[in-house]
C-alpha atoms as a PDB file:
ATOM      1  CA  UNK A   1     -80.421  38.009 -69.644  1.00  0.00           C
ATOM      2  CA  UNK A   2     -81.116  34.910 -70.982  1.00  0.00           C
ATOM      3  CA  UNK A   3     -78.306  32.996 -73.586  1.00  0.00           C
ATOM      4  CA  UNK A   4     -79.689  30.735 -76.190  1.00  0.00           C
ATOM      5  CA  UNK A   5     -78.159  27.611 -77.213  1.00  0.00           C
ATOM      6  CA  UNK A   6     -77.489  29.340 -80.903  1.00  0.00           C
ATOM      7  CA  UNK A   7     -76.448  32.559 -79.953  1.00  0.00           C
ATOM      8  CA  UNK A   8     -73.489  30.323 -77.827  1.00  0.00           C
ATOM      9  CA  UNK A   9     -72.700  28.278 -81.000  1.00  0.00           C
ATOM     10  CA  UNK A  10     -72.536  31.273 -83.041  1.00  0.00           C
ATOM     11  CA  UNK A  11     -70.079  32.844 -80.921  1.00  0.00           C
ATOM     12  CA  UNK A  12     -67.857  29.718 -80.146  1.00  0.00           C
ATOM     13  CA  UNK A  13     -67.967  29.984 -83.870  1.00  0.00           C
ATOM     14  CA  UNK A  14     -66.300  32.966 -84.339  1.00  0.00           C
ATOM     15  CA  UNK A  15     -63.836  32.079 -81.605  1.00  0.00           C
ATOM     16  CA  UNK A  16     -63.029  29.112 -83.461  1.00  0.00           C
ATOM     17  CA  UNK A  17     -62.642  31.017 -86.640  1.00  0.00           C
ATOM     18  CA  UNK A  18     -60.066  33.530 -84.522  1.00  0.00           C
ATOM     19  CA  UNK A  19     -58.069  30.920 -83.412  1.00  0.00           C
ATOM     20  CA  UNK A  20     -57.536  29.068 -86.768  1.00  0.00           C
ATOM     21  CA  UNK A  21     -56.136  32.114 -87.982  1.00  0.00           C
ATOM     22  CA  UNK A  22     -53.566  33.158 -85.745  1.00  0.00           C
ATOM     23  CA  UNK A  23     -49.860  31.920 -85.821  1.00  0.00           C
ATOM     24  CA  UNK A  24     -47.161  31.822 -83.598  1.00  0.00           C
ATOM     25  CA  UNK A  25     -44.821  34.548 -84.294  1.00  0.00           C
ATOM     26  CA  UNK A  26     -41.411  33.311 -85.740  1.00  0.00           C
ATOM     27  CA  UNK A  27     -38.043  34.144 -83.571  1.00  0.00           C
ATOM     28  CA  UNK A  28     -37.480  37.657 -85.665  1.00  0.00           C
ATOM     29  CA  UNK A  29     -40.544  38.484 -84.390  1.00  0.00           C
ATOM     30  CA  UNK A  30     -40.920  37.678 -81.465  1.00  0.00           C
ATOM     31  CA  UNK A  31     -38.104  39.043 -80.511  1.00  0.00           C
ATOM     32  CA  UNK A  32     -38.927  42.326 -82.319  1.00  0.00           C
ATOM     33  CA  UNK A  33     -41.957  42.784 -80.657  1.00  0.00           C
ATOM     34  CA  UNK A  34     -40.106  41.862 -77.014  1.00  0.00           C
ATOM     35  CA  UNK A  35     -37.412  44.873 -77.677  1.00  0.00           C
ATOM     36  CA  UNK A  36     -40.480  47.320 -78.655  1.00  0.00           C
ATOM     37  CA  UNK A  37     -42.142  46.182 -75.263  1.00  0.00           C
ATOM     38  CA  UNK A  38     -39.398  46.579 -72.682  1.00  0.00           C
ATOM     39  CA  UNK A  39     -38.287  49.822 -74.818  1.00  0.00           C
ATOM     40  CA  UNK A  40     -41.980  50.909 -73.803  1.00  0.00           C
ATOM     41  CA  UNK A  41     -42.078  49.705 -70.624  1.00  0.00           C
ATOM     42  CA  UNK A  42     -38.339  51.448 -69.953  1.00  0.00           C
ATOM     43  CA  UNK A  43     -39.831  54.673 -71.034  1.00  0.00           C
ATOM     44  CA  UNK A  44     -43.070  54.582 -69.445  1.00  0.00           C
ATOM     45  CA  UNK A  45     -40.729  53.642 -66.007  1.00  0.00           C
ATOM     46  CA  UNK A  46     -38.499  56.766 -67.003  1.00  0.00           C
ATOM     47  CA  UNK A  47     -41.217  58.921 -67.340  1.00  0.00           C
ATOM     48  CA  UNK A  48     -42.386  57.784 -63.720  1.00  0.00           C
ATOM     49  CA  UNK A  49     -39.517  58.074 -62.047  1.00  0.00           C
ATOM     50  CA  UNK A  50     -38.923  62.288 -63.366  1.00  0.00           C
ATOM     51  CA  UNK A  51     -42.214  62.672 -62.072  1.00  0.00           C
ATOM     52  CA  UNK A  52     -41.728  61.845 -58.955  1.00  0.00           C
ATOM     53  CA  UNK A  53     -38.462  63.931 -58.576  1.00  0.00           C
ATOM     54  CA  UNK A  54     -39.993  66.615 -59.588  1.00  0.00           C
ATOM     55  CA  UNK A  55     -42.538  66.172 -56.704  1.00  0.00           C
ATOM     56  CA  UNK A  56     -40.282  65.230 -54.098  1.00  0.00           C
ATOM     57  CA  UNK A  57     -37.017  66.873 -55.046  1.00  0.00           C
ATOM     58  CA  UNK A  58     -38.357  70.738 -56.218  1.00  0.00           C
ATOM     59  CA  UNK A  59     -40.616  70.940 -53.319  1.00  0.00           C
ATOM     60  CA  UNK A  60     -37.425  70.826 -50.638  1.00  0.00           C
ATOM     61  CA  UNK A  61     -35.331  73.499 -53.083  1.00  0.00           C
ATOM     62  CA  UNK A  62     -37.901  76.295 -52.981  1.00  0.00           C
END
């Protein structure tokens, strides 16, 4: 698979064009986006953790 000097500047191109658009977030929302995270990450962890009570725990009561 051979790359050809346009097909590179086409997509360093679009790249560029990508990067000239975004924005930093402002403080609202980044920290927004940081509570929606860790509120994921906290119930992803929670969700983790019942699982493996349920396959350590209700094994040893039956």
């Amino acid at each position: 698979m051979e790359m050809k000097v346009e097909d590179l500047s086409k997509k360093l191109q679009v790249y560029i064009r990508i990067l000239k658009l975004a924005k930093r977030p402002t403080r609202d929302e980044f920290f927004k986006i940081s509570k929606i995270a860790g509120a994921a990450m906290a119930l992803v962890g929670l969700i983790g953790f019942f699982i493996y009570l349920l396959m350590t725990v209700l094994p040893e009561a039956l």
